[in-house]
C-alpha atoms as a PDB file:
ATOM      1  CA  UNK A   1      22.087   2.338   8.448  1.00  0.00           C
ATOM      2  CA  UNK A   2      22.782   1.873   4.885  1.00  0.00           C
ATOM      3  CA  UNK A   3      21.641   4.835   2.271  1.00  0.00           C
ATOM      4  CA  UNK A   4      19.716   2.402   0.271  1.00  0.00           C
ATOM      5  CA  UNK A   5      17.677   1.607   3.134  1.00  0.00           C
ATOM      6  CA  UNK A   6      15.726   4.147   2.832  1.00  0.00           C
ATOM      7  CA  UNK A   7      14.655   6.635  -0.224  1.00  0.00           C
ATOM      8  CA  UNK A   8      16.454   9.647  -0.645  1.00  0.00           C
ATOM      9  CA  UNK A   9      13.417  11.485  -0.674  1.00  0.00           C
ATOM     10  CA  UNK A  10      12.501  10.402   2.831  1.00  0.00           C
ATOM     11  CA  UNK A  11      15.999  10.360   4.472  1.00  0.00           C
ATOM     12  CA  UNK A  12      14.906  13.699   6.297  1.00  0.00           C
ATOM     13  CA  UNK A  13      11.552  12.349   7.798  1.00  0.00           C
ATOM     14  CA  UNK A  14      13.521   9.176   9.048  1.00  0.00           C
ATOM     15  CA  UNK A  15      16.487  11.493  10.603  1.00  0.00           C
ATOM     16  CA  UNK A  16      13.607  13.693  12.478  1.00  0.00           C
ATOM     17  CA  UNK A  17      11.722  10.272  13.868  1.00  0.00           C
ATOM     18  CA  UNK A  18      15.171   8.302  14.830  1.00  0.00           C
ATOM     19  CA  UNK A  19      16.294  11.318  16.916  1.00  0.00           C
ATOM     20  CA  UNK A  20      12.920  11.520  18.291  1.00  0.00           C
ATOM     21  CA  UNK A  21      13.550   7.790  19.464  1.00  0.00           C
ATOM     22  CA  UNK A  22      17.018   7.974  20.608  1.00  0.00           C
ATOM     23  CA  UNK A  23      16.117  10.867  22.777  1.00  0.00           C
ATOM     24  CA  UNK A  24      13.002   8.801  24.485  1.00  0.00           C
ATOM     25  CA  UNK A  25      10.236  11.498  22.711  1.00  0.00           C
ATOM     26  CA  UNK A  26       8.864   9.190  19.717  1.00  0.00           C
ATOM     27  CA  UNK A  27       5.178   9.701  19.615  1.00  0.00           C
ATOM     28  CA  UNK A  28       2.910   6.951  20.728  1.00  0.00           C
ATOM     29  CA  UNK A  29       0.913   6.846  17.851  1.00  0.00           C
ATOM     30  CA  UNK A  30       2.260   8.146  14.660  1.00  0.00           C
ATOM     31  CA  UNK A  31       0.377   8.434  11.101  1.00  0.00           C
ATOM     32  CA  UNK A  32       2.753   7.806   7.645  1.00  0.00           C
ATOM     33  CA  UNK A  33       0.542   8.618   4.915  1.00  0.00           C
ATOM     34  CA  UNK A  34       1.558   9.379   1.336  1.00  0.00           C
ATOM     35  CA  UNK A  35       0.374   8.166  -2.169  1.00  0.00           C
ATOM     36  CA  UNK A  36       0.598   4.983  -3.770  1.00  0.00           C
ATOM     37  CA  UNK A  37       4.282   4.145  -3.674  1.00  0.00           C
ATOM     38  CA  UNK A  38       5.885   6.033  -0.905  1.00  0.00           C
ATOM     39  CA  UNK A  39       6.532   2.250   0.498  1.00  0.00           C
ATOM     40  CA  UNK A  40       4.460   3.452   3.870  1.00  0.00           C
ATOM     41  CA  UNK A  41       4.833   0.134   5.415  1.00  0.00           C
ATOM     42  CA  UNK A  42       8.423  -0.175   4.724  1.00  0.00           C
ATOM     43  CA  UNK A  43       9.486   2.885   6.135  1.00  0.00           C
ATOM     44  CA  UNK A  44       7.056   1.785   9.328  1.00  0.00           C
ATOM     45  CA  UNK A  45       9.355  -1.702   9.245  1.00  0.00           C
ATOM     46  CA  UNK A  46      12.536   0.011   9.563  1.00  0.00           C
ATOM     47  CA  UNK A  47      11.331   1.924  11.683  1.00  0.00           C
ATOM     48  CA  UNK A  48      10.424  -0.771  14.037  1.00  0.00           C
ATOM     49  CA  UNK A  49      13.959  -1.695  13.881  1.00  0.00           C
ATOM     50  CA  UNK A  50      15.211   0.805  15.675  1.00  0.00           C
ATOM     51  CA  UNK A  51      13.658  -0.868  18.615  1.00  0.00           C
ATOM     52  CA  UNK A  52      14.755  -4.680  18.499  1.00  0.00           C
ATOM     53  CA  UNK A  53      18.172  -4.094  16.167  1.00  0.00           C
ATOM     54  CA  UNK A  54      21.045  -5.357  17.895  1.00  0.00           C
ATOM     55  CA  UNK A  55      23.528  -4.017  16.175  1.00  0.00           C
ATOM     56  CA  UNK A  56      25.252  -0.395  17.698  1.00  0.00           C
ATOM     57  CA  UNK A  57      24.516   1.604  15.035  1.00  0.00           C
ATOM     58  CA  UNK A  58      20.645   1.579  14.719  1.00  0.00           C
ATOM     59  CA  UNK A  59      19.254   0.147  12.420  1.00  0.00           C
ATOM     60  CA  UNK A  60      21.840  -1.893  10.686  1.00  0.00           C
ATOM     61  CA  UNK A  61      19.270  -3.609   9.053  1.00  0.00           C
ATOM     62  CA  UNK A  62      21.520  -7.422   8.632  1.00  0.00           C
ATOM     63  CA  UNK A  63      20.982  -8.294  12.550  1.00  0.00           C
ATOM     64  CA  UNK A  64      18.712 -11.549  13.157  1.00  0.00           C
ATOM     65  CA  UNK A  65      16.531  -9.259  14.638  1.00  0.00           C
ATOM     66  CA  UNK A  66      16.184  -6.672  11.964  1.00  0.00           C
ATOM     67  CA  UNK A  67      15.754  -9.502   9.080  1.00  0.00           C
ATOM     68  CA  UNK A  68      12.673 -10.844  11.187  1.00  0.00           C
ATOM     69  CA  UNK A  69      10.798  -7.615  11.162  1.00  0.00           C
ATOM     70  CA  UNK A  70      11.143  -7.115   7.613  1.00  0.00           C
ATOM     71  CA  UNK A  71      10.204 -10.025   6.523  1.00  0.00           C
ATOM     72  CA  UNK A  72       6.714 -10.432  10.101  1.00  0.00           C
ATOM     73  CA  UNK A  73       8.322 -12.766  11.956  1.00  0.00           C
ATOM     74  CA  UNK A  74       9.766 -10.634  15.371  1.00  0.00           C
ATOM     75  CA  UNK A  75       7.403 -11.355  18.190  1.00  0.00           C
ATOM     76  CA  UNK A  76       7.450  -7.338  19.254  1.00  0.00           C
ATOM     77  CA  UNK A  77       6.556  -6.196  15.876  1.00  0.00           C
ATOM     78  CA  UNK A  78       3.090  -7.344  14.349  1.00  0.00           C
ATOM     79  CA  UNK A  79       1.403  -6.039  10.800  1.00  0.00           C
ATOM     80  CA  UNK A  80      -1.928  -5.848  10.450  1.00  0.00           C
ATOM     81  CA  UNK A  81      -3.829  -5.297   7.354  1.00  0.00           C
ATOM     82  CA  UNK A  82      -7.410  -4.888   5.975  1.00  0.00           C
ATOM     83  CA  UNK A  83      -9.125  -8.334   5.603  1.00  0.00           C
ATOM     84  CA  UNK A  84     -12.744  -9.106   4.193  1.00  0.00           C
ATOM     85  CA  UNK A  85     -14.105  -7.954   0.747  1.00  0.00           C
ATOM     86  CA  UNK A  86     -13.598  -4.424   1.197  1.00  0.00           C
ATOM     87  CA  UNK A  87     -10.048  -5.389   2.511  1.00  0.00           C
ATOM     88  CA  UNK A  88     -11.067  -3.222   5.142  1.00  0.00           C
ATOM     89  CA  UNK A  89     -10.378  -3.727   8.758  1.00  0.00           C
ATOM     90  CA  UNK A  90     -13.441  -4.884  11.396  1.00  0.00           C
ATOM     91  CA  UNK A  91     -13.864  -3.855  14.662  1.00  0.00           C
ATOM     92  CA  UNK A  92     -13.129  -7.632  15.891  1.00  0.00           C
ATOM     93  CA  UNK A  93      -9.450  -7.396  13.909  1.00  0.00           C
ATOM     94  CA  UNK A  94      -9.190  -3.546  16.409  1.00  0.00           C
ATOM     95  CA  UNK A  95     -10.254  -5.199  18.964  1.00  0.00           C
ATOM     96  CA  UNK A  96      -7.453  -7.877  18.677  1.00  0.00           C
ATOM     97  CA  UNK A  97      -4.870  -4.875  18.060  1.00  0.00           C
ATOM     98  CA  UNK A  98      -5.704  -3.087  21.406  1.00  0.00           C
ATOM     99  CA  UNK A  99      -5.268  -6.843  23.002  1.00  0.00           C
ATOM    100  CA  UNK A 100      -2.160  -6.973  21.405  1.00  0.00           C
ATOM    101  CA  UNK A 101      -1.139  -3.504  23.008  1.00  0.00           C
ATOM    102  CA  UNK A 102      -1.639  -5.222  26.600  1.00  0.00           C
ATOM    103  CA  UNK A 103       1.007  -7.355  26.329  1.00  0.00           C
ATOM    104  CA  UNK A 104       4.733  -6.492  27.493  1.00  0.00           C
ATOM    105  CA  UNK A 105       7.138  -7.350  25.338  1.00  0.00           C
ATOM    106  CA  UNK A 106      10.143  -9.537  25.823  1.00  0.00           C
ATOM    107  CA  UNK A 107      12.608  -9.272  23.547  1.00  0.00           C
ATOM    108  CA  UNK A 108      12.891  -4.900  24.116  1.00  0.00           C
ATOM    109  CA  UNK A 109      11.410  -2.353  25.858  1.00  0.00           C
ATOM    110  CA  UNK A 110       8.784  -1.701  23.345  1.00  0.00           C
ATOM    111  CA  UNK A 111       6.038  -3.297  21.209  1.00  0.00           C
ATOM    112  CA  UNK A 112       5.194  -1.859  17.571  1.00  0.00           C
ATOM    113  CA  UNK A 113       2.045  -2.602  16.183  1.00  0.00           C
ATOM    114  CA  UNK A 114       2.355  -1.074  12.408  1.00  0.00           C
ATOM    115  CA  UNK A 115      -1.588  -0.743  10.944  1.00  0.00           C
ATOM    116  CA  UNK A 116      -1.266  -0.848   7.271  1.00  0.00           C
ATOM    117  CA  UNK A 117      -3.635   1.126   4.896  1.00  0.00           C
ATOM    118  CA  UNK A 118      -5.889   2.568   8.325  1.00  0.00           C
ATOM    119  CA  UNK A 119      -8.213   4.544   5.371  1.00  0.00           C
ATOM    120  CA  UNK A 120      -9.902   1.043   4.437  1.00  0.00           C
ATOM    121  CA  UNK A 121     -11.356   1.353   8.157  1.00  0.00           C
ATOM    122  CA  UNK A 122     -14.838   2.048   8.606  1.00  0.00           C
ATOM    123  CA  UNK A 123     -16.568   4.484  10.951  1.00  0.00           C
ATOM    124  CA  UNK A 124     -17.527   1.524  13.507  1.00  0.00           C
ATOM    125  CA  UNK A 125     -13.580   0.446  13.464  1.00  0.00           C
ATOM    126  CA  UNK A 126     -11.853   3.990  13.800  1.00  0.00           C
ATOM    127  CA  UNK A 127     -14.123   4.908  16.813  1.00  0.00           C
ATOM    128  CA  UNK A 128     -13.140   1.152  18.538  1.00  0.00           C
ATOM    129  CA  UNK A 129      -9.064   2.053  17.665  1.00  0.00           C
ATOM    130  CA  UNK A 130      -9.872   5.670  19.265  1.00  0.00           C
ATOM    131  CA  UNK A 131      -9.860   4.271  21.976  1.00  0.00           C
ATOM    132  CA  UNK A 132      -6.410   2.666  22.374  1.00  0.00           C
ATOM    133  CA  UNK A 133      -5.153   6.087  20.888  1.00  0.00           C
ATOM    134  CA  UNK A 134      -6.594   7.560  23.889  1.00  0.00           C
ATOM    135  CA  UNK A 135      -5.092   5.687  26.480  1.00  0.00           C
ATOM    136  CA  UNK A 136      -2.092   4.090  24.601  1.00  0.00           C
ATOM    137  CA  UNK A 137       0.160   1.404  27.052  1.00  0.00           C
ATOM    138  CA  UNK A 138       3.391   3.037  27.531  1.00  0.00           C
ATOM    139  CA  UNK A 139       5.291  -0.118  26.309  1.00  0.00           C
ATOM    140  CA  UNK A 140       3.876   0.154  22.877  1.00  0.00           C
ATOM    141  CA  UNK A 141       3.883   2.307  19.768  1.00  0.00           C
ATOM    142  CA  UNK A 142       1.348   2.460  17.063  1.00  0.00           C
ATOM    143  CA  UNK A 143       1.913   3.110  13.485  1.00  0.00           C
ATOM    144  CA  UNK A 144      -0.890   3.763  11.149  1.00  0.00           C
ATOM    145  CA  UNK A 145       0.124   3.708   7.225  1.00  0.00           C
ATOM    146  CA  UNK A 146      -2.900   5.617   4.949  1.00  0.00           C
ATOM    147  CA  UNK A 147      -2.662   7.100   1.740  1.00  0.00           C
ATOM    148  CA  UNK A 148      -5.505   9.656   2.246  1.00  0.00           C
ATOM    149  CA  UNK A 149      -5.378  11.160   5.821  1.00  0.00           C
ATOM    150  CA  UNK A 150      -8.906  13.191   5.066  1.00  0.00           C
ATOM    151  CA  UNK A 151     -11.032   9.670   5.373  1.00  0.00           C
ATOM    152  CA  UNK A 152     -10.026   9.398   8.759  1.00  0.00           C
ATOM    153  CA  UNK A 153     -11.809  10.864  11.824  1.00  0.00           C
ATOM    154  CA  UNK A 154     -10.374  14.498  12.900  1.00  0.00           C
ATOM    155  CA  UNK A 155     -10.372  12.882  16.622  1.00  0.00           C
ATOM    156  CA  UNK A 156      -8.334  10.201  14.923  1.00  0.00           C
ATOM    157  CA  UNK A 157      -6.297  12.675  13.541  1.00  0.00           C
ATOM    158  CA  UNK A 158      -5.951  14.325  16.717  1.00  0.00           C
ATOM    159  CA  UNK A 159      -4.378  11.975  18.539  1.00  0.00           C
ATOM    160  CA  UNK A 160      -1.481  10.749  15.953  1.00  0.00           C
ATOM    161  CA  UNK A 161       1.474  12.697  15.071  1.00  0.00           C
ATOM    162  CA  UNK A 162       1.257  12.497  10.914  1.00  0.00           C
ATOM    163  CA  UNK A 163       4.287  12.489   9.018  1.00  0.00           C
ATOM    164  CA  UNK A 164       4.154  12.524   4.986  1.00  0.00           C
ATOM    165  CA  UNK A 165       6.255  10.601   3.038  1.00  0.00           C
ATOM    166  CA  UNK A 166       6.587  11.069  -0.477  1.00  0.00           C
ATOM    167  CA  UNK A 167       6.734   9.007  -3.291  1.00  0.00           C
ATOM    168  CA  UNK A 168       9.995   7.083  -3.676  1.00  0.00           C
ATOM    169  CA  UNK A 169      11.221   6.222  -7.013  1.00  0.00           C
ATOM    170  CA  UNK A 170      10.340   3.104  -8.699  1.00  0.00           C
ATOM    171  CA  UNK A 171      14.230   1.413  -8.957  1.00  0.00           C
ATOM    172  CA  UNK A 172      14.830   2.316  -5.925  1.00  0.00           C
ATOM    173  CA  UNK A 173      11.897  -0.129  -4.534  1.00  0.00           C
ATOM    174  CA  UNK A 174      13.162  -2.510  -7.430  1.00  0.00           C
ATOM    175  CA  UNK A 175      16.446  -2.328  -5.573  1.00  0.00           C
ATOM    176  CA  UNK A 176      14.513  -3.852  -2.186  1.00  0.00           C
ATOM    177  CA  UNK A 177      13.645  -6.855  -4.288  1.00  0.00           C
ATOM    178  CA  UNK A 178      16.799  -8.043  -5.119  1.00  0.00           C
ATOM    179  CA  UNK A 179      17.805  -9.504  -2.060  1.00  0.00           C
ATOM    180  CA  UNK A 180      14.777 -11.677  -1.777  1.00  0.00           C
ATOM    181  CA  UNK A 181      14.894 -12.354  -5.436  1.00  0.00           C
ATOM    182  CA  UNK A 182      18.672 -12.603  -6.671  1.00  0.00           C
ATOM    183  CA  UNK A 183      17.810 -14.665  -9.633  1.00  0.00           C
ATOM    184  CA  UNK A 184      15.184 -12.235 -10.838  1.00  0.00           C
ATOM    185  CA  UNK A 185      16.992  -9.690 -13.719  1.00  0.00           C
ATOM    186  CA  UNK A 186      16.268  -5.909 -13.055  1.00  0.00           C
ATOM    187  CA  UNK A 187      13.562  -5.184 -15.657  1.00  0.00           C
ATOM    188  CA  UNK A 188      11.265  -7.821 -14.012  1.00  0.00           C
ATOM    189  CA  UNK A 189      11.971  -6.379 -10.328  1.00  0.00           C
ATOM    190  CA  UNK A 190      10.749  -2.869 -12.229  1.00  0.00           C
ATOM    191  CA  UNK A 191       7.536  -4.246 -13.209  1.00  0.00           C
ATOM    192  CA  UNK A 192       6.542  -5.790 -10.968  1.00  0.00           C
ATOM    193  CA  UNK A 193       7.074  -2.669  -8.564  1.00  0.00           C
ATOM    194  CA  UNK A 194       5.282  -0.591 -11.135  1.00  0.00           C
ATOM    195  CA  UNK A 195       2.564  -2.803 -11.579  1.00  0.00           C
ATOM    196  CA  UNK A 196       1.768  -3.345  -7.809  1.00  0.00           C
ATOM    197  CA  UNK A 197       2.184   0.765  -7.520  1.00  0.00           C
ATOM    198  CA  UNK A 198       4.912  -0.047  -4.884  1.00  0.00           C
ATOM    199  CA  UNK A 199       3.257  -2.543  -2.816  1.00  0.00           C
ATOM    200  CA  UNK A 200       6.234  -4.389  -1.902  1.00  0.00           C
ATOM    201  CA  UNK A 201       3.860  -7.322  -0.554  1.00  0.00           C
ATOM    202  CA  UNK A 202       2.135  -7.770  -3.984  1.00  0.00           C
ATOM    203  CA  UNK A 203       5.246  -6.939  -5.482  1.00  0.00           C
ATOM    204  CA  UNK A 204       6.877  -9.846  -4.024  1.00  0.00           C
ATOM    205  CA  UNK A 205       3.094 -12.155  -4.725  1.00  0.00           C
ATOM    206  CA  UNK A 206       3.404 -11.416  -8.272  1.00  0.00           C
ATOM    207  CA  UNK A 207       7.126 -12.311  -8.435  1.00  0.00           C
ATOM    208  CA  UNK A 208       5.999 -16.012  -6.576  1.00  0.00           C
ATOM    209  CA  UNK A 209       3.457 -16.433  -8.897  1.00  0.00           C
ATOM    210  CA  UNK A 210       3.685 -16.307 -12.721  1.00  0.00           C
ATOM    211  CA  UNK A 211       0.206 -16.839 -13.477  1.00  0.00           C
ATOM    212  CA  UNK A 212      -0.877 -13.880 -11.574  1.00  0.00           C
ATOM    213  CA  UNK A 213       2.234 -11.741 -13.145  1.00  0.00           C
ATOM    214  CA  UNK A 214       0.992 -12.438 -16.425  1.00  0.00           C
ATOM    215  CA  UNK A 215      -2.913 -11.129 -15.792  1.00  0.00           C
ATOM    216  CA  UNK A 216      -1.034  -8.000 -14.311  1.00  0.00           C
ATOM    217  CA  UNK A 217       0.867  -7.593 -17.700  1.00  0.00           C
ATOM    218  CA  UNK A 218      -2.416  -8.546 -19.692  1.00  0.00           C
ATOM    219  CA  UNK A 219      -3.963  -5.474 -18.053  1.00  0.00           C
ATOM    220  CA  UNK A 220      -1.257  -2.901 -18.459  1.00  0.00           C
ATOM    221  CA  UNK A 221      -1.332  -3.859 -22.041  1.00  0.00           C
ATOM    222  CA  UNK A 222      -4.857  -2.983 -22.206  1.00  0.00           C
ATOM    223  CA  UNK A 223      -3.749   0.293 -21.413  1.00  0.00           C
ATOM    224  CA  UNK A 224      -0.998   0.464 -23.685  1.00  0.00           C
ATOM    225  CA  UNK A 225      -3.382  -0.981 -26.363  1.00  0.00           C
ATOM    226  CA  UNK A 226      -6.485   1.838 -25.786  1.00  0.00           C
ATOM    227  CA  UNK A 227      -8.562  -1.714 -24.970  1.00  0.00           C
ATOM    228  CA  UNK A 228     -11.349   0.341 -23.280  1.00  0.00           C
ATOM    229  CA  UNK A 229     -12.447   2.636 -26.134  1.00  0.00           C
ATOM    230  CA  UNK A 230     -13.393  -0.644 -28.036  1.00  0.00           C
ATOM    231  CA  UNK A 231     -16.473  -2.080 -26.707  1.00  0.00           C
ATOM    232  CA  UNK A 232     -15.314  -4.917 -28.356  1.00  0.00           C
ATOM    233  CA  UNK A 233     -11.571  -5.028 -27.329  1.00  0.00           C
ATOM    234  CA  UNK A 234     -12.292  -4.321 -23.853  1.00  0.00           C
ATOM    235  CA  UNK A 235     -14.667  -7.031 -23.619  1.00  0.00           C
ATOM    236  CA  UNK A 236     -12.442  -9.194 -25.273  1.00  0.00           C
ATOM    237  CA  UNK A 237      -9.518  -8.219 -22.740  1.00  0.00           C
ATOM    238  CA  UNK A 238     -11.489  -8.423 -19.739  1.00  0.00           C
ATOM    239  CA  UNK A 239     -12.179 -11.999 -20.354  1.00  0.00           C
ATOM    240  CA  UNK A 240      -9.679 -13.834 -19.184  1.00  0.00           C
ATOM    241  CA  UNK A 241     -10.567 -11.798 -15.256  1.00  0.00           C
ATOM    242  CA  UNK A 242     -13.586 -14.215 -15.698  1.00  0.00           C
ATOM    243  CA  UNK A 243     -12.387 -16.498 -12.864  1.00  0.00           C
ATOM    244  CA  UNK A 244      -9.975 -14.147 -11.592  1.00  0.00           C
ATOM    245  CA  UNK A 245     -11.560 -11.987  -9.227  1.00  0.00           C
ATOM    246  CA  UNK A 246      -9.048 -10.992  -6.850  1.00  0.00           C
ATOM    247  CA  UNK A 247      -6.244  -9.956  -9.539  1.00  0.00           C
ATOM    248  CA  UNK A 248      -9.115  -7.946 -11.559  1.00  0.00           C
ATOM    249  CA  UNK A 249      -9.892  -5.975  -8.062  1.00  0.00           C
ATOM    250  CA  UNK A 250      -6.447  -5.584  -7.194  1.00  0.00           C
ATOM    251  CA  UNK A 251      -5.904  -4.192 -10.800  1.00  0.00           C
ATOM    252  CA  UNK A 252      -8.572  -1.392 -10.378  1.00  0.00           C
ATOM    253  CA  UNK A 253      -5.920   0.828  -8.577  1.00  0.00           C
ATOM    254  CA  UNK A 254      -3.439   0.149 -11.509  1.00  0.00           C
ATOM    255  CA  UNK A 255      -5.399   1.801 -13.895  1.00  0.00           C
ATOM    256  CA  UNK A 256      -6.837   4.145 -11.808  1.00  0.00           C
ATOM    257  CA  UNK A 257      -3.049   4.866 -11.106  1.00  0.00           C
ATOM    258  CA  UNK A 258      -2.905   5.062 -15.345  1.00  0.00           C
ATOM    259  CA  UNK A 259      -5.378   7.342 -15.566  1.00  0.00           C
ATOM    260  CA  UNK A 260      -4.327   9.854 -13.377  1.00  0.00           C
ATOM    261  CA  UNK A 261      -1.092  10.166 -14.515  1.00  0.00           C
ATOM    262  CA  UNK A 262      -1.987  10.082 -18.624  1.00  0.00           C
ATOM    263  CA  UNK A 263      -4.424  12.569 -17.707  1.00  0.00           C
ATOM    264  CA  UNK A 264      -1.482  14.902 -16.783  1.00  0.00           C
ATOM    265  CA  UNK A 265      -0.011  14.421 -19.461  1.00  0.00           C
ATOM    266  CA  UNK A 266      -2.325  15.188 -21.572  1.00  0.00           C
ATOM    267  CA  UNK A 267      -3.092  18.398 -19.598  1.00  0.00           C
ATOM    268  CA  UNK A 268       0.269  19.334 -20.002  1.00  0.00           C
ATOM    269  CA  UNK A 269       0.794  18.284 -23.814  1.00  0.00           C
ATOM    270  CA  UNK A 270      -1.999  17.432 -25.448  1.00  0.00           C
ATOM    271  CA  UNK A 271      -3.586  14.120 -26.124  1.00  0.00           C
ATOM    272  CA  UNK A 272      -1.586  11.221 -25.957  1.00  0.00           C
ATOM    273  CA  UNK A 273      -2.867   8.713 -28.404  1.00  0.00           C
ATOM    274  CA  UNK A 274      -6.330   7.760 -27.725  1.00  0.00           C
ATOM    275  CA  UNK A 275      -6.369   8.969 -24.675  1.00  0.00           C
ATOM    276  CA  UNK A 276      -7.983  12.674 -23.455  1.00  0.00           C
ATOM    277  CA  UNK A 277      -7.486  14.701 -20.112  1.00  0.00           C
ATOM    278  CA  UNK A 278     -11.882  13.993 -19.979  1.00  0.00           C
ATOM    279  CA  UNK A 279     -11.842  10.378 -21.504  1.00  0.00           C
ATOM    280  CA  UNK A 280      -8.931   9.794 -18.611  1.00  0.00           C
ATOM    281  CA  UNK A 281     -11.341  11.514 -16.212  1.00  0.00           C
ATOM    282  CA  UNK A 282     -14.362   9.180 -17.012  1.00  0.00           C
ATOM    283  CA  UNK A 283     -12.329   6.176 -16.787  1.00  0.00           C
ATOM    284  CA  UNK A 284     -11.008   7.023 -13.521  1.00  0.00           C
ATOM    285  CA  UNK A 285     -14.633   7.574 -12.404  1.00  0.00           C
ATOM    286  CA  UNK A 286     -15.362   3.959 -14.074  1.00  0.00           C
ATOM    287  CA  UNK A 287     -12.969   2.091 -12.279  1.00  0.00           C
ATOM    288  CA  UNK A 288     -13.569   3.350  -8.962  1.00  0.00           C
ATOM    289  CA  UNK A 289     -17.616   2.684  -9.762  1.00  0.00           C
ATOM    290  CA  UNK A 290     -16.187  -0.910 -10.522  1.00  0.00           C
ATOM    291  CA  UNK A 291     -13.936  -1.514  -7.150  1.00  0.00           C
ATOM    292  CA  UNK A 292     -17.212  -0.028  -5.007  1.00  0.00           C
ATOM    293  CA  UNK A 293     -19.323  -2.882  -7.034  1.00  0.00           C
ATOM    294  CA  UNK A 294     -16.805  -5.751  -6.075  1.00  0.00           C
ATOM    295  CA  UNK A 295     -16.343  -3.935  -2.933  1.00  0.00           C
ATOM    296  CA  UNK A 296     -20.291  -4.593  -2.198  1.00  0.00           C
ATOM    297  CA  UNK A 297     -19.570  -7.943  -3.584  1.00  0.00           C
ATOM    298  CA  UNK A 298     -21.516  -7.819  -6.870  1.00  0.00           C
ATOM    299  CA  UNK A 299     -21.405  -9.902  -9.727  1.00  0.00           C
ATOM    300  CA  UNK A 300     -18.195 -10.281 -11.323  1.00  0.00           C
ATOM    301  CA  UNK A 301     -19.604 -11.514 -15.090  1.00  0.00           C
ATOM    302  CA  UNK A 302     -22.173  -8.637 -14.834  1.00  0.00           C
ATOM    303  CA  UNK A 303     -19.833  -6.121 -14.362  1.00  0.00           C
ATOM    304  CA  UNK A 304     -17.342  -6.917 -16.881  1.00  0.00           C
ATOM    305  CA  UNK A 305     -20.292  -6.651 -19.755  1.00  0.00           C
ATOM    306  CA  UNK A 306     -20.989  -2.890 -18.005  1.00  0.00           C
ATOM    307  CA  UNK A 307     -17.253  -2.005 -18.458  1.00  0.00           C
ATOM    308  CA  UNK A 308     -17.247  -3.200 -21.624  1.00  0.00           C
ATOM    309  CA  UNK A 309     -20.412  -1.429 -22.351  1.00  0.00           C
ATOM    310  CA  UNK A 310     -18.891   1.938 -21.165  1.00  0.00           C
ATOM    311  CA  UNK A 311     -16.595   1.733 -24.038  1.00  0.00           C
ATOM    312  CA  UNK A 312     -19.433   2.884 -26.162  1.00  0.00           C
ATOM    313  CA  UNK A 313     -19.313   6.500 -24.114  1.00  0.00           C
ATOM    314  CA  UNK A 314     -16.188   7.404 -24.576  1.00  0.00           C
END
């Protein structure tokens, strides 16, 4: 396996799980959780690999069978996400998982069913996936990827073995990129990393899509620009999210993201422009208000003009 393959920062974690595997005692159900950029579902991926890779020295990561788990295509290693306006998943999408689990695989000895972002998951669908965690097939291993283990059930929690993985740095998930995107120059690899907090999968969406790269860039520049002191200049900004509902909710975590980390700052040092440790604070507060109203599926128009109007507070 090649260093780059995964972070330096989470080259121990990997070492402990791969001689786990090699010596037949990985955990049936195992829990990566870690902030916003730790590239959870990545590490889960090449993980996987140790399972199908052909290669003698485990995981080369180049095999056939390697390249089709990283990018969803190897029939003994399935994804599943949050779907639905809460991008949360339903007890009908668990209920196809633990079907899933039922069936042997074919092309190795095990199946891997990788569960991305498991703290989306309401009460109704953790208690229906407790179940497979109780009586897991022995042909099969389940990894769940959350950022925030505390919004899952403890008897969830009880039956996974949780390993954290910390944040990896931002070129180094640039790096990643590159192969699927040679013609793309480093600096636009970096932001579009930074801007999807390390989501390689939106990462990789922005990168196909130009129009949705540019409303990513309009809102860090509303950051940049202090946009949402100004009633006006916020509700100026937030105009052109008019017809763009998706990017504007997938942008909430962004500047959430901002928030928390100029609020550090200015902690540490002092203000930093415009911005305040408390004026960080209510914003944070304000965007998550805002994600729980799209989240419940209210009016997009109607909640730009409140956002706006919050301007006036701070």
């Amino acid at each position: 396996m090649e260093q780059t393959t995964i972070s330096a920062s989470q080259q121990a974690v990997f070492a402990q799980l791969k001689s786990l595997w090699e010596n037949s005692r990985l955990p049936d159900a195992l829990l990566l959780y870690g902030e916003a950029g730790a590239l959870k579902e990545h590490f889960a991926k090449t993980l996987a690999c140790l399972g199908v890779c052909q290669s003698e020295n485990k995981p080369c990561m180049h095999c056939a069978a390697c390249q089709r788990v990283m990018q969803e295509h190897h029939t003994e290693v399935s994804v599943y996400k949050g779907r639905g306006k809460a991008n949360s998943f339903t007890v009908d999408t668990v209920r196809l998982i633990k079907e899933q689990a039922q069936v042997r695989p074919l092309e190795s000895d095990v199946r891997f069913l990788i569960l991305k972002d498991v703290h989306e998951m309401n009460q109704n669908a953790q208690n229906a996936l407790l179940k497979l965690l109780e009586e897991p097939p022995a042909h099969t291993v389940l990894i769940l990827t959350c950022q925030n283990k505390s919004a899952l059930l403890p008897t969830i929690l009880s039956r996974v073995s949780a390993f954290y993985l910390e944040r990896v740095d931002m070129p180094f998930a640039a790096g990643l990129l590159k192969e699927q995107f040679p013609d793309k120059d480093d600096g636009t690899l970096l932001e579009a990393v930074e801007l999807s907090l390390g989501d390689m999968e939106l990462a990789s969406s922005l990168l196909n899509e130009p129009k949705t790269l540019a409303l990513y860039r309009h809102g860090a520049q509303m950051v940049k620009d202090g946009a949402f002191f100004s009633p006006f200049a916020c509700l100026e900004g937030l105009a052109v999210f008019e017809k763009e509902r998706d990017a504007f909710l997938h942008l909430l975590p962004y500047w959430m993201e901002q928030m928390g980390q100029i609020g550090k700052k200015c902690a540490q040092n002092g203000a930093q422009g415009r911005y305040t440790a408390q004026k960080c604070a209510k914003l944070y507060a304000v965007f998550a208000n805002c994600r729980l109203w799209l989240d419940q599926n209210g009016n997009l128009s109607l909640l730009l003009t409140w956002l706006a109007s919050q301007a006036e507070a701070l």
